[in-house]
Protein backbone atom coordinates (compact mmCIF):
# COMPACT_ATOMS: atom_id res chain seq x y z
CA UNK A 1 189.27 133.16 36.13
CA UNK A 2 189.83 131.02 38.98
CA UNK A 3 187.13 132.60 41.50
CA UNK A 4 184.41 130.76 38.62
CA UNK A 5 185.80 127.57 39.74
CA UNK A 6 186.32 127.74 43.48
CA UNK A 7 183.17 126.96 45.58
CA UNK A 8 184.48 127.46 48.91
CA UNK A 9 186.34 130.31 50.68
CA UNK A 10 188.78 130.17 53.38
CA UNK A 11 186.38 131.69 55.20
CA UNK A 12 183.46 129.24 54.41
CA UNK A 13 185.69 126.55 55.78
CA UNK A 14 186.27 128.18 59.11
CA UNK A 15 182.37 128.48 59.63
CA UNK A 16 181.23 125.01 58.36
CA UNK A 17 179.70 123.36 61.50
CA UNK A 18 179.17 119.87 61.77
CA UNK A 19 176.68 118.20 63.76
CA UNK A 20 177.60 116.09 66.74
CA UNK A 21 176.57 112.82 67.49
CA UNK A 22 176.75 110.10 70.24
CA UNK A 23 180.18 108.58 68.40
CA UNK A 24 181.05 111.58 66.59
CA UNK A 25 184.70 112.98 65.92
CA UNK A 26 186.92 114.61 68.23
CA UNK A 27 185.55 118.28 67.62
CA UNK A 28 189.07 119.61 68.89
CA UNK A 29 190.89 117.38 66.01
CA UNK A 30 188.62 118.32 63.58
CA UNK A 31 189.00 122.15 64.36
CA UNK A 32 192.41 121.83 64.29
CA UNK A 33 192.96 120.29 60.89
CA UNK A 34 190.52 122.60 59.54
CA UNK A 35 192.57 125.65 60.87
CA UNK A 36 195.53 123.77 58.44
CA UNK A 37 193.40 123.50 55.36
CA UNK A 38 192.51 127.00 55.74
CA UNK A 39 195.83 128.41 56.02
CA UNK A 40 196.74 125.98 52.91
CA UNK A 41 193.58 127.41 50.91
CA UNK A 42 194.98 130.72 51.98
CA UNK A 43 197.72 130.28 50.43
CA UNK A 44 197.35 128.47 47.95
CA UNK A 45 194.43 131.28 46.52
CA UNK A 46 197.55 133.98 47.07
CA UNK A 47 200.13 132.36 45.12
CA UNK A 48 197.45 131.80 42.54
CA UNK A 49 196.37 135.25 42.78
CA UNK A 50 199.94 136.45 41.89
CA UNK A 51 200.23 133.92 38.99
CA UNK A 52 197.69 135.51 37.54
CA UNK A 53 199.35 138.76 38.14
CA UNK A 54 202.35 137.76 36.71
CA UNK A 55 200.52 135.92 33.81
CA UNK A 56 198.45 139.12 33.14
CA UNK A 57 202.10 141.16 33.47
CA UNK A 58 204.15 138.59 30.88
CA UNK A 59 201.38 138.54 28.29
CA UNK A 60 201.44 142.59 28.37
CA UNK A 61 204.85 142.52 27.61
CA UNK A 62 204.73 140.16 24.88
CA UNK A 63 202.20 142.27 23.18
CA UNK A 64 204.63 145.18 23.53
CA UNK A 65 207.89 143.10 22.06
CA UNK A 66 205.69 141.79 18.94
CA UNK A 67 204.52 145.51 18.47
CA UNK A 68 208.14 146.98 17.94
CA UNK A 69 209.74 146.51 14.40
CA UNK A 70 211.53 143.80 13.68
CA UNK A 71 215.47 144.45 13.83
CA UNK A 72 217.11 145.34 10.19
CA UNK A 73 218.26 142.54 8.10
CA UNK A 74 221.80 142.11 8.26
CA UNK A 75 222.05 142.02 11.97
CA UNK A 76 223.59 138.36 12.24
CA UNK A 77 226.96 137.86 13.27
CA UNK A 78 228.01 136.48 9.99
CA UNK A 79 226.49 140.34 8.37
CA UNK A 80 228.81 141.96 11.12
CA UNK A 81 231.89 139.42 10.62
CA UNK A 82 231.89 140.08 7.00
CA UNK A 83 231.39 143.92 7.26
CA UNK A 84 234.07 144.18 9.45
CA UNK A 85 236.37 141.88 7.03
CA UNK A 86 235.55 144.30 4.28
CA UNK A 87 236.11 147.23 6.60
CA UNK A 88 239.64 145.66 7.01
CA UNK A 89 240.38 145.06 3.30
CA UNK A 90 239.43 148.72 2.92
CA UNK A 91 241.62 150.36 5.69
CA UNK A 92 244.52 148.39 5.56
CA UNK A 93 244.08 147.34 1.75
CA UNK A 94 246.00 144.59 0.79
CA UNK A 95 248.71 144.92 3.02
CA UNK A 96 246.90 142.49 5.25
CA UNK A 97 247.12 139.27 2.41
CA UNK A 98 251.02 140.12 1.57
């Protein structure tokens, strides 16, 4: 799964700490885009959360339609065109062709 993959949490990116130095970055800016990519990571880890849920959900369901018996031959709608043109000739008989 995907938590193999990802090193960092959203929560490992809002308590990174950086040192400061004499001509370091703005610590303000540097909060503040961090506050975006968590919220980004956040969400980005929820919609793949419920991809996986969904995945998980679709593949079940496949399993269950490849499980049921296959429909009865003669099912097409040529089978159902030509029983019901038989059906026809035998109800009406040849009083349909005269």
């Amino acid at each position: 799964m995907l938590s193999d993959k990802v090193k960092l949490t959203a929560k490992d990116i809002l308590e990174k700490e950086f040192k400061t130095s004499f001509r370091g970055y703005s610590q303000e800016e540097v909060d503040k885009f961090l506050d975006y990519v968590i919220k980004d990571y956040e969400a980005f880890h929820q919609e793949i959360e419920e991809l996986q849920q969904e995945n998980l959900r679709l593949k079940r369901q496949a399993d269950e339609v490849s499980k049921r018996p296959s429909q009865p031959a003669g099912n097409t709608n040529f089978d159902i065109l030509k029983r019901l043109s038989n059906l026809e000739k035998h109800v009406f008989g040849s009083k349909l062709f005269e």
